[in-house]
Protein backbone atom coordinates (compact mmCIF):
# COMPACT_ATOMS: atom_id res chain seq x y z
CA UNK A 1 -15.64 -16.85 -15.14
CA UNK A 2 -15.41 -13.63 -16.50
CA UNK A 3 -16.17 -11.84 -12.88
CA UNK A 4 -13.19 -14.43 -11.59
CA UNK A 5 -11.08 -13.03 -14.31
CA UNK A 6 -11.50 -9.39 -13.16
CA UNK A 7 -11.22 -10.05 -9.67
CA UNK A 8 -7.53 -11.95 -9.96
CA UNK A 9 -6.37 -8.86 -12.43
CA UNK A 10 -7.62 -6.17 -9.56
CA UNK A 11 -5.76 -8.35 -6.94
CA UNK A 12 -2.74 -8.51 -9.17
CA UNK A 13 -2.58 -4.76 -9.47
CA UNK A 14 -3.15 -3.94 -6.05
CA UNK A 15 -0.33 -5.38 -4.69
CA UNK A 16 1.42 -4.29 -7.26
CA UNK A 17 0.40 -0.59 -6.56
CA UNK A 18 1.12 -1.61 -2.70
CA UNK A 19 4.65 -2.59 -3.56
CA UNK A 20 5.29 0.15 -5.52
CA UNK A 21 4.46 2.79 -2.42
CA UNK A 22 6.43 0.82 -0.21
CA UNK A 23 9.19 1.11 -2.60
CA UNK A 24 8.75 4.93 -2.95
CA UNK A 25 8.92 5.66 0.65
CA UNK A 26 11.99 3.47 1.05
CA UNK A 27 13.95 5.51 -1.36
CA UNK A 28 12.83 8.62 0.06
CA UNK A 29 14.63 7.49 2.90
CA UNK A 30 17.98 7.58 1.15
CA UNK A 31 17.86 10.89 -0.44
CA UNK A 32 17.08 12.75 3.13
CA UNK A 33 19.92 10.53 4.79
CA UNK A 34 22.41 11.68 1.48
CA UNK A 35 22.12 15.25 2.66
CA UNK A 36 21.98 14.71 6.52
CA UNK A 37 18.34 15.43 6.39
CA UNK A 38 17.61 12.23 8.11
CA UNK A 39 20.09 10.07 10.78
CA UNK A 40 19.80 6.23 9.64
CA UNK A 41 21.26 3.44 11.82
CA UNK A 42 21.28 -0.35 10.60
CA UNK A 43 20.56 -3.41 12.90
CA UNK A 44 19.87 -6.88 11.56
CA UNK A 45 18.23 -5.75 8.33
CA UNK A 46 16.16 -3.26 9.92
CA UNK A 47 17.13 0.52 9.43
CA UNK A 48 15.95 2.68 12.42
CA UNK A 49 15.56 6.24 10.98
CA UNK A 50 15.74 9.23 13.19
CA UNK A 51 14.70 13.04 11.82
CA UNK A 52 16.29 16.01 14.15
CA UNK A 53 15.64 18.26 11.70
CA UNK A 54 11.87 17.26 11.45
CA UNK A 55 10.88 17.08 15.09
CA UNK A 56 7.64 19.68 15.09
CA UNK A 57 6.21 17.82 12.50
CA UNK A 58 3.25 20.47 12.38
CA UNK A 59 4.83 22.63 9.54
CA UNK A 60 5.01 19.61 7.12
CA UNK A 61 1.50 18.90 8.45
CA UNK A 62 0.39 22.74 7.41
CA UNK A 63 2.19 22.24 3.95
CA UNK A 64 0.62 18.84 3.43
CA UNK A 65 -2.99 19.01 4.69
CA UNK A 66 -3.06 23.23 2.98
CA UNK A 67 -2.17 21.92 -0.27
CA UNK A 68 -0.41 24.44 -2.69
CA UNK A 69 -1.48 28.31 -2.51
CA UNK A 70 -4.23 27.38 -0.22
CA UNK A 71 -6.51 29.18 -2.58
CA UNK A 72 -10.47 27.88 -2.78
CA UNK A 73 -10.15 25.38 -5.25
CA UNK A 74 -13.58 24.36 -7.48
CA UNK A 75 -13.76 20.29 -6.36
CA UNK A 76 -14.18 18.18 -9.58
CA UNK A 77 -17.63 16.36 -9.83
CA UNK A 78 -18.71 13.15 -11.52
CA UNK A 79 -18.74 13.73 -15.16
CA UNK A 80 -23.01 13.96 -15.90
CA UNK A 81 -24.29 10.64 -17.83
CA UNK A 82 -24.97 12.80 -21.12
CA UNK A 83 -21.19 12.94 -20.97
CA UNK A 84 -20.83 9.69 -20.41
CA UNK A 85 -23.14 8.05 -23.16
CA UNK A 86 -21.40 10.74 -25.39
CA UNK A 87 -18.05 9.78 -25.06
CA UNK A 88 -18.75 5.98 -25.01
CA UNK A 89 -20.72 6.26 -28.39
CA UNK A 90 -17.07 8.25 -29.51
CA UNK A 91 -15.52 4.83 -28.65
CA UNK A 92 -14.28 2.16 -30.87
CA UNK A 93 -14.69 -1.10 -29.00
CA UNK A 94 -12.71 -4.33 -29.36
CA UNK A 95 -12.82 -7.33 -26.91
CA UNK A 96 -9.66 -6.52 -25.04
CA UNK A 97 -8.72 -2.85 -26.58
CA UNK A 98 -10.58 0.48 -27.65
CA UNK A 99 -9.93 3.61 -29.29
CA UNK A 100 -11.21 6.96 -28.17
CA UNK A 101 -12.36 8.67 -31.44
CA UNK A 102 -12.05 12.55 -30.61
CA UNK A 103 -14.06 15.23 -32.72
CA UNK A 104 -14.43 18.91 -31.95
CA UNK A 105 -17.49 18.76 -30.05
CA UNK A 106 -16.74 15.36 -27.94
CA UNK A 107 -13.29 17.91 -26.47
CA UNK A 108 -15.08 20.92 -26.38
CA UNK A 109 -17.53 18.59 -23.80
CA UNK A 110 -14.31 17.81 -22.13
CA UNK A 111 -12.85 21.03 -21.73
CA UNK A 112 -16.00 22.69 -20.57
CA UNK A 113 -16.19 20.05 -17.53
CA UNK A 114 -12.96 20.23 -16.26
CA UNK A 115 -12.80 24.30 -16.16
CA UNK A 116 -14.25 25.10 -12.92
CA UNK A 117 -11.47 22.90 -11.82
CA UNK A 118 -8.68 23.78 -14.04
CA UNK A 119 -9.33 28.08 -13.64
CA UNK A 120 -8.58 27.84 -9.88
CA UNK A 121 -5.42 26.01 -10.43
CA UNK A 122 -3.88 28.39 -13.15
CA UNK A 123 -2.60 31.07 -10.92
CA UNK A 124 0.21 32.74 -13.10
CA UNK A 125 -0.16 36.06 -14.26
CA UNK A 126 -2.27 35.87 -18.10
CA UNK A 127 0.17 38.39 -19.88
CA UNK A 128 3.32 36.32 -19.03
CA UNK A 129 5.19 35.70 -22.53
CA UNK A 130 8.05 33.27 -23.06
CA UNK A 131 10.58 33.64 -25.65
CA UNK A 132 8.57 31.16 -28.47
CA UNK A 133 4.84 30.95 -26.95
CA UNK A 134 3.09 32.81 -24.35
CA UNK A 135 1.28 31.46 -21.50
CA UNK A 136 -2.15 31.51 -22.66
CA UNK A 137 -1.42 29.58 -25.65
CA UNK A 138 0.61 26.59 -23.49
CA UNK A 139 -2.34 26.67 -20.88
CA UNK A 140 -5.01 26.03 -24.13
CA UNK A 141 -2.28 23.06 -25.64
CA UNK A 142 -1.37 21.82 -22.32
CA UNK A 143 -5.52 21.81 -21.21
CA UNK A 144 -6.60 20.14 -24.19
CA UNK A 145 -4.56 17.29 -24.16
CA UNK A 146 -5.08 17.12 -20.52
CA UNK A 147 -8.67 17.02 -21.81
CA UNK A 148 -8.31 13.77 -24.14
CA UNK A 149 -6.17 11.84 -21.40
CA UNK A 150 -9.22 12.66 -19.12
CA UNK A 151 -11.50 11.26 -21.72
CA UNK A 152 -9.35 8.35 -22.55
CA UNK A 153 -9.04 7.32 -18.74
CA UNK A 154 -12.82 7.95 -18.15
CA UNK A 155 -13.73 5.75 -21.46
CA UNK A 156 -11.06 2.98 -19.90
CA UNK A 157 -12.60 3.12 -16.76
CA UNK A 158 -16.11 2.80 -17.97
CA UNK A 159 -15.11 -0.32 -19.76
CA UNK A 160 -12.68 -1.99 -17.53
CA UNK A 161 -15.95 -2.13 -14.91
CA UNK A 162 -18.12 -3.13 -17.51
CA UNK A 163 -16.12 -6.43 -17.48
CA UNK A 164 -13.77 -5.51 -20.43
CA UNK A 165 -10.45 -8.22 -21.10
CA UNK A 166 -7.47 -7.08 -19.33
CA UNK A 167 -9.57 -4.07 -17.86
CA UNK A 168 -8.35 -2.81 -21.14
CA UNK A 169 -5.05 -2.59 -19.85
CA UNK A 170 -3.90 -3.21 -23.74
CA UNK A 171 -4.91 0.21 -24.45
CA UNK A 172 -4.49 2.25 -21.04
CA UNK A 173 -1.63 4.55 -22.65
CA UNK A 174 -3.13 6.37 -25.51
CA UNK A 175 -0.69 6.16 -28.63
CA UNK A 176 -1.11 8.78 -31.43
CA UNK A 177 0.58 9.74 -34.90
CA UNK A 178 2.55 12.53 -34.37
CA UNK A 179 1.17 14.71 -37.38
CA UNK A 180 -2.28 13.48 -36.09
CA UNK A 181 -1.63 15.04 -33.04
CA UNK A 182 -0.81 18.26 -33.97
CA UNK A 183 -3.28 18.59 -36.74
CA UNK A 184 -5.87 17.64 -33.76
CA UNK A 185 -4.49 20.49 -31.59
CA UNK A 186 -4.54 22.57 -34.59
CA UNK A 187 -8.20 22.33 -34.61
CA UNK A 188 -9.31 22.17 -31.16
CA UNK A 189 -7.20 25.19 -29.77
CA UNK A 190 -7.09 27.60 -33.19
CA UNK A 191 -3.22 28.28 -32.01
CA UNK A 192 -0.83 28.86 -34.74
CA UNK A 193 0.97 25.48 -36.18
CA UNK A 194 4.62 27.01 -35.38
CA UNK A 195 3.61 27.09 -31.90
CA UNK A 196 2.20 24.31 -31.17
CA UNK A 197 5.26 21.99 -32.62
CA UNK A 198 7.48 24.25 -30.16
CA UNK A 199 5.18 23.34 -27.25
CA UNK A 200 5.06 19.90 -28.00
CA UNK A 201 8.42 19.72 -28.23
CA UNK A 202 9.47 21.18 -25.26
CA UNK A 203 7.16 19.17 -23.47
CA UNK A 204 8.42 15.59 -24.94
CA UNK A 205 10.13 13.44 -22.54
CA UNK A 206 13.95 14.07 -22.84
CA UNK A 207 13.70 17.16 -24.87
CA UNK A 208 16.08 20.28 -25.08
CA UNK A 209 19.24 18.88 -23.26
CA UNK A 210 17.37 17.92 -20.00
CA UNK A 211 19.92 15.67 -18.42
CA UNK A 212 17.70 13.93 -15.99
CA UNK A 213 14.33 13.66 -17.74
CA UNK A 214 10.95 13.86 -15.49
CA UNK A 215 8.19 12.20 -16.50
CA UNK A 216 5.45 14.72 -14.32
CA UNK A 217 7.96 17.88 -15.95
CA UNK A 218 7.29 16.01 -19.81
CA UNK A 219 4.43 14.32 -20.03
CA UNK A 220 4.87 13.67 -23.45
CA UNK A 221 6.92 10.16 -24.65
CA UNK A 222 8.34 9.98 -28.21
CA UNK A 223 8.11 6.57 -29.15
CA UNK A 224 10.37 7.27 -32.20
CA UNK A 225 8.39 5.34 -34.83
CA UNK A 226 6.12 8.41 -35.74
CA UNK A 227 4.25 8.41 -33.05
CA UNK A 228 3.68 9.85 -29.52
CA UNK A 229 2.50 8.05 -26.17
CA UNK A 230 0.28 9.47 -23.52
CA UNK A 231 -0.15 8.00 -20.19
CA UNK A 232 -3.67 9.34 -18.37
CA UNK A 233 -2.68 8.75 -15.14
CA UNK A 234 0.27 11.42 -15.83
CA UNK A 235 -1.52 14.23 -17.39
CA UNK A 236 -3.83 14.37 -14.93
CA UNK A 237 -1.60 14.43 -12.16
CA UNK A 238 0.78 16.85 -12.97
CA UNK A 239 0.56 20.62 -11.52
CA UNK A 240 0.76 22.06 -15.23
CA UNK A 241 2.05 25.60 -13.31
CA UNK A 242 4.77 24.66 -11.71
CA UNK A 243 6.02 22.01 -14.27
CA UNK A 244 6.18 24.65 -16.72
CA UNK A 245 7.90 26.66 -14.69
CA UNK A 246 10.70 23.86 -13.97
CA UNK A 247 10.97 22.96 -17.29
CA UNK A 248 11.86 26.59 -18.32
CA UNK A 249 14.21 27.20 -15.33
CA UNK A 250 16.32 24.34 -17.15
CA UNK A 251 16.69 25.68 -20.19
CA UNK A 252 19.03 28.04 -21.01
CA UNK A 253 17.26 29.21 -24.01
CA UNK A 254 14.20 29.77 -21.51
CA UNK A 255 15.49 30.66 -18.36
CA UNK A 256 16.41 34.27 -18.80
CA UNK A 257 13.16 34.93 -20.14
CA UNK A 258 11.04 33.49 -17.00
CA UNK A 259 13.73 34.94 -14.35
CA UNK A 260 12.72 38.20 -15.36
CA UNK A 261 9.06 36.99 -15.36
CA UNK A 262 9.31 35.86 -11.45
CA UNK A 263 10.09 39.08 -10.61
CA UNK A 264 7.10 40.33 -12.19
CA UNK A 265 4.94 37.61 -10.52
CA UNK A 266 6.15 39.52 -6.66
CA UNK A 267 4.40 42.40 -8.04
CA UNK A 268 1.41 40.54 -9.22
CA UNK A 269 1.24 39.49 -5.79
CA UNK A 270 1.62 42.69 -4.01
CA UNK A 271 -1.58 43.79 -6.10
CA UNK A 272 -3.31 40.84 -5.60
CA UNK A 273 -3.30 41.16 -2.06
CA UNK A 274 -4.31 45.16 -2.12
CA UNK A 275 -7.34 44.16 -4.28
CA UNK A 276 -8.22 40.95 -2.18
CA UNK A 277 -8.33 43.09 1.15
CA UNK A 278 -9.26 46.54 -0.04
CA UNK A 279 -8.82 50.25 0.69
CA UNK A 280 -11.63 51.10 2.61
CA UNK A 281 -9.98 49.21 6.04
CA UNK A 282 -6.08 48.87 5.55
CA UNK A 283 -3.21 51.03 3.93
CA UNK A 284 -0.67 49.08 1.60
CA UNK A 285 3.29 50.43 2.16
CA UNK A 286 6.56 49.31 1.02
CA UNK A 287 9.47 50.44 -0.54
CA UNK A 288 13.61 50.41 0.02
CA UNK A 289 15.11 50.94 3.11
CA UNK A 290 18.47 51.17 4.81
CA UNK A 291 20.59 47.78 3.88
CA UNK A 292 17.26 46.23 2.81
CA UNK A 293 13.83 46.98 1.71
CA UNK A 294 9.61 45.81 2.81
CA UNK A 295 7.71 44.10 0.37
CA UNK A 296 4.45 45.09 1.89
CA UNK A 297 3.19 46.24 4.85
CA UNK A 298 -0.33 45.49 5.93
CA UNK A 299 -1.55 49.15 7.98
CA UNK A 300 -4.92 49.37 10.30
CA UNK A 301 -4.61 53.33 11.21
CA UNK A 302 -7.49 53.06 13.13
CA UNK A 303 -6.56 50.17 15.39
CA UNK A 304 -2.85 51.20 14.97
CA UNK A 305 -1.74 48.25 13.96
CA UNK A 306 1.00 47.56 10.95
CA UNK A 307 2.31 43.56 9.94
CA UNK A 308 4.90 43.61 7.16
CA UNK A 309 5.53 41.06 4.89
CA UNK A 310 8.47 39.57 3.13
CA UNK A 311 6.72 37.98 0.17
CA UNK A 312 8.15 34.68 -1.27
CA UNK A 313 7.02 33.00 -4.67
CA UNK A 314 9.21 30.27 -5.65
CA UNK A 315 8.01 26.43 -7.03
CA UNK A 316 6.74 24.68 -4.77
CA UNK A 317 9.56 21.82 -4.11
CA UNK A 318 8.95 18.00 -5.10
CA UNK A 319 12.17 16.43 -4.69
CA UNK A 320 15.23 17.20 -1.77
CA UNK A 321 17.73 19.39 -3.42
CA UNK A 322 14.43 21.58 -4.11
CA UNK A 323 13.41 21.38 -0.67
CA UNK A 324 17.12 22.58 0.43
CA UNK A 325 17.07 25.56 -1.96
CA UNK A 326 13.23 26.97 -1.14
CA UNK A 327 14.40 26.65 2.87
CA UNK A 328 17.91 28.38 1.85
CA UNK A 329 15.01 31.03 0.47
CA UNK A 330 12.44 30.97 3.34
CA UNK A 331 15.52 31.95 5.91
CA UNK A 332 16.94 34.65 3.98
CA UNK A 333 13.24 36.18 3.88
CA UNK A 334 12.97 35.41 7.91
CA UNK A 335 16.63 37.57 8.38
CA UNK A 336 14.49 40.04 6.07
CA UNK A 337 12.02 40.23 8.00
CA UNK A 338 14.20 40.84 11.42
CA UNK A 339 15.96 43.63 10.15
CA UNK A 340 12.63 45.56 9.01
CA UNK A 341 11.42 44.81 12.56
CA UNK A 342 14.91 45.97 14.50
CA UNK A 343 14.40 49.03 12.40
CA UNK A 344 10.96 49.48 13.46
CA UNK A 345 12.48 49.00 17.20
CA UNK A 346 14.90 51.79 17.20
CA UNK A 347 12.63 54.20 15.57
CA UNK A 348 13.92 54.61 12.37
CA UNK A 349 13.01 57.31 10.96
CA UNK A 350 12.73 56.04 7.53
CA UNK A 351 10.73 53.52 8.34
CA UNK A 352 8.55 54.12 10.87
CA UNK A 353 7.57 57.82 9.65
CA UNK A 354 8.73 58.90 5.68
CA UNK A 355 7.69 55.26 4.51
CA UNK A 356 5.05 53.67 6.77
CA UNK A 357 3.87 57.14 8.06
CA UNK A 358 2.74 55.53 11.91
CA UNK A 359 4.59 55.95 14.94
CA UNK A 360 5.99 53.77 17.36
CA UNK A 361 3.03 52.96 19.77
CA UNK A 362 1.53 50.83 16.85
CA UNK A 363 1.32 47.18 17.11
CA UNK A 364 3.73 46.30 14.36
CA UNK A 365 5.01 42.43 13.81
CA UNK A 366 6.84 41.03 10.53
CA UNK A 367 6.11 37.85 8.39
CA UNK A 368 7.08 35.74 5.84
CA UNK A 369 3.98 35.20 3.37
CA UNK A 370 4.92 32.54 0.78
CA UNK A 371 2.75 31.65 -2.20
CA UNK A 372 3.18 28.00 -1.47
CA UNK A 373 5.62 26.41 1.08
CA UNK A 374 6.67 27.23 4.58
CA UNK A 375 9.53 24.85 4.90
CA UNK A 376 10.08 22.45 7.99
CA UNK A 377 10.32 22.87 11.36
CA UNK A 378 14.15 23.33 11.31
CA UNK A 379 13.90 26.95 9.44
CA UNK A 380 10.92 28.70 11.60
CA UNK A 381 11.97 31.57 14.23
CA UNK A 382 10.30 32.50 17.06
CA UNK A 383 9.79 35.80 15.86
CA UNK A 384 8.66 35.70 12.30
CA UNK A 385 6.02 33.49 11.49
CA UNK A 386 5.79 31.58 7.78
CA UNK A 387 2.37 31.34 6.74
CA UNK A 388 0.86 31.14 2.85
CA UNK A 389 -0.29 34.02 1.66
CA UNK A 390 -3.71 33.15 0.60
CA UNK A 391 -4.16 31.60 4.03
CA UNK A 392 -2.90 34.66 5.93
CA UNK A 393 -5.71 36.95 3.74
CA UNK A 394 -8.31 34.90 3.95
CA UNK A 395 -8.30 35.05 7.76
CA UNK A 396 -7.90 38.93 7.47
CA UNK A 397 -10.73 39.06 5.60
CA UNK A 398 -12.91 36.88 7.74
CA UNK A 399 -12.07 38.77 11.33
CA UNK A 400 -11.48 41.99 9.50
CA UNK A 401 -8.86 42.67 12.31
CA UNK A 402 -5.36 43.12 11.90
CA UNK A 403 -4.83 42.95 15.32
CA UNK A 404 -6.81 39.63 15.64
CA UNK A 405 -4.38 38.45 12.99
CA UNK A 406 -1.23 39.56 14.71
CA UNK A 407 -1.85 37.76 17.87
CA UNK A 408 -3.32 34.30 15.42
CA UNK A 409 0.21 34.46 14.02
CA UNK A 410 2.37 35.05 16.85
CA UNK A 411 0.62 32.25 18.67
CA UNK A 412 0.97 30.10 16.03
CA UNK A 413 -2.47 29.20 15.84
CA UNK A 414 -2.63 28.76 12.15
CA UNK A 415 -1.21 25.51 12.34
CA UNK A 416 -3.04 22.19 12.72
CA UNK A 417 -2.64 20.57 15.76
CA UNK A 418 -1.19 17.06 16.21
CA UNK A 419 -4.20 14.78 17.89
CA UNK A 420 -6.69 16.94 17.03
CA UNK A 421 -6.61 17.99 12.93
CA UNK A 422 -3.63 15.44 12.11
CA UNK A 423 -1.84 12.41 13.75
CA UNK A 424 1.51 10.74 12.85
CA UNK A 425 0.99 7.37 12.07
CA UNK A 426 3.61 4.92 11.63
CA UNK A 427 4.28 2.96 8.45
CA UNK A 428 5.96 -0.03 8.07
CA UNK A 429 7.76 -0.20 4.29
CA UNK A 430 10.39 -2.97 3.37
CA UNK A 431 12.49 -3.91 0.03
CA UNK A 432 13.80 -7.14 -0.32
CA UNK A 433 15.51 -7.89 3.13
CA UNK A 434 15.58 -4.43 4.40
CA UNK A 435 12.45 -2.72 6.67
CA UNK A 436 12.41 0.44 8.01
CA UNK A 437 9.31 2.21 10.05
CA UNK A 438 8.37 5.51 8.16
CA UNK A 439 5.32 8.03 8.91
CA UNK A 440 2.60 9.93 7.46
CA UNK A 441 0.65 12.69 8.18
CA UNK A 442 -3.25 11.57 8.47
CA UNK A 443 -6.14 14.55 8.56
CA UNK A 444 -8.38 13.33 11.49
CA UNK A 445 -10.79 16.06 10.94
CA UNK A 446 -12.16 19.16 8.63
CA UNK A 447 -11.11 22.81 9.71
CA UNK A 448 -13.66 25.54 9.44
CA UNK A 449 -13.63 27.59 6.64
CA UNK A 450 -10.38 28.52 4.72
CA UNK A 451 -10.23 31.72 7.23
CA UNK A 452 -9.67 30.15 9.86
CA UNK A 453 -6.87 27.45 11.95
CA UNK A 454 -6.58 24.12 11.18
CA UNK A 455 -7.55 23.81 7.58
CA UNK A 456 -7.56 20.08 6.80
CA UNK A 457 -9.41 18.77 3.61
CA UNK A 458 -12.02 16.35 4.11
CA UNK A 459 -11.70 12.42 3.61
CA UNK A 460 -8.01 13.12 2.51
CA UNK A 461 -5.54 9.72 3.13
CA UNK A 462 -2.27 9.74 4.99
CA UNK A 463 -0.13 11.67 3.41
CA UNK A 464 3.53 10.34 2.91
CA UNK A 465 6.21 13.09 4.05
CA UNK A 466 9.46 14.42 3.24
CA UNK A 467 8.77 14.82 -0.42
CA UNK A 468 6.24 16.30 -1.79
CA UNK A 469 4.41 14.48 -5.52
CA UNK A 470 4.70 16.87 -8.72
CA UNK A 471 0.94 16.62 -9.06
């Protein structure tokens, strides 16, 4: 009976959870047709959606199947079964509920399992300070309650397979006191009280004038009785990062403050990239110019070969209007990146010999590097090639040839190709009367290492397009 019981609820949920995708992708359909993203025509209930502006589908492919900076990422492994037993025997147990019982040593456990995982994801510069908190101290807040909602979805899990009643759906959102909550993170991260009440409250759902709240932006849901709700499935799918960095950029209070910070972060980068690919090979240039300036420019003396790049850090985008804005971005660094070359073509003198010190028989091509994004097919050139950053040094450092590298980007072969890394497949979605066929974009095999073409993460589903989760 009991096995019947779990069965039906799994069922239940499923479709549920199959509706609920179909329902997604349908309204992503109406956003993209709002801002002439997407050409929709209507015929007997069935809405036949054409995408000019999407046609070489490889560029969403490269954004989707090199997810964010394309940095090596630590994979997260099964939690060991000393963790386990540990956190079950922190468990209070009822027939249909429980309650996850945190001390200092059951989230210290916690914490020290998901690192590996979190340290490759927290990519913004350590010293950054906001106006009430610095960075460091949100990162050890924000972890440790990512922490707990990793606990409490492991502990739900656990029991909802052990046969549980309702798969313990009664307690799936973990609801805490508010004082209790901050006198736990009070404990756990040793960050002063003042702060912590700031970061919690600029984190609750609603919070500081935000006119359209986002749950993945604040995670945190005042039930206004005294205490605060956390949903699992939230916390640990939101891209801490670049939440943060939305939230703030919405704030008046906060935005000055991380503007000026941004600009810091290009410079970060800059060094970043001298200390990834070292001295001993390749000389680092850049500096203003006539009616513009070069971010960086990649030198090989001895092969007499120079690639400049117009560097681009911006949040990676998650909903249209974002999309819009980072392409408006990605084109202005592509007409950038033409005038440094028509410089280089004329000789200027400038460039070419007071800043870059080469002459004109070198190889020289210019490129847009962004940190995370390289925008559809609708904003590439011909002649400057978007590529991430990480992805771009990575392969330098595996050939160790610039001039390898310059003829990899100008032939485009850092992206996947369609057939052979990815395929389109078609995907049927309806809501109420109304069907439509969508697409996603499904790996169909693993690139070599992350130097090389055709990156593509193993076992990875197909990937919905147009826009991208806030995980």
């Amino acid at each position: 009976m009991r096995r019947e019981y779990i069965e039906d609820h799994y069922d239940a949920a499923w479709k549920w959870l199959e509706l609920a995708e179909d329902y997604s992708q349908f309204c992503t359909v109406f956003p993209l047709w709002h801002r002439g993203r997407v050409e929709i025509t209507a015929v007997d209930g069935k809405l036949i959606v054409s995408n000019p502006l999407n046609v070489e589908k490889q560029y969403e492919a490269y954004n989707r199947l090199l997810l964010g900076e394309a940095r090596p990422e630590e994979p997260l492994a099964p939690p060991d079964e000393r963790l386990l037993t540990y956190l079950i025997s922190c468990t209070s147990i009822q027939s249909d509920s429980f309650q996850v019982n945190f001390n200092p040593q059951l989230v210290a456990r916690l914490r020290e399992f998901l690192s590996p995982t979190a340290a490759t994801r927290h990519t913004l510069p350590d010293s950054w300070q906001f106006t009430s908190f610095s960075l460091q101290e949100y990162r050890k807040i924000f972890f440790t309650l990512r922490s707990m909602a990793y606990g409490w979805h492991v502990a739900r899990s656990m029991l909802a397979q052990s046969g549980m009643q309702g798969l313990g759906y009664k307690s799936s959102v973990w609801v805490v006191p508010k004082q209790e909550l901050s006198a736990r993170l009070k404990r756990y991260t040793r960050v002063d009280p003042p702060v912590i009440d700031r970061v919690l409250d600029l984190i609750t759902f609603g919070s500081n004038g935000i006119r359209r709240p986002d749950i993945a932006i604040q995670p945190l849901v005042d039930l206004k009785n005294g205490s605060y709700a956390l949903a699992p499935f939230v916390w640990l799918n939101t891209n801490m990062e670049r939440n943060l960095c939305v939230l703030l950029n919405q704030i008046p209070a906060e935005r000055e403050a991380y503007s000026r910070l941004t600009d810091e972060k290009e410079l970060a980068i800059r060094d970043e990239i001298k200390e990834l690919l070292g001295t001993d090979r390749f000389d680092f240039k850049g500096g203003q110019l006539e009616g513009t300036d070069l971010d960086l420019a990649v030198i090989d003396r001895e092969a007499k070969v120079c690639l400049g790049l117009e560097l681009k850090w911006f949040i990676e985008p998650a909903e249209i209007r974002e999309i819009e804005q980072r392409i408006e971005e990605l084109a202005q660094g592509i007409v950038q990146a033409k005038k440094i070359k028509t410089l280089f073509e004329r000789g200027d003198e400038r460039l070419v010999k007071g800043l870059l010190g080469i002459s004109q028989d070198y190889l020289f091509l210019t490129a847009v590097a962004s940190m995370n994004w390289i925008g559809h097919g609708d904003v590439q050139d011909l002649d400057v090639p978007i590529i991430k950053v990480f992805h771009l040094l990575n392969h330098i450092a595996a050939t160790g040839s610039l001039l390898d590298v310059v003829t990899w980007l100008k032939t485009r072969a850092y992206l996947p190709q369609e057939g052979k890394n990815y395929s389109i497949e078609p995907w049927e979605i309806s809501c109420g009367k109304w069907t439509a066929t969508w697409y996603g974009i499904k790996p169909l095999a693993q690139g070599g290492d992350s130097s090389t073409e055709n990156d593509v993460p193993p076992g990875a589903p197909v990937a919905p397009p147009a826009v991208l989760g806030r995980g």
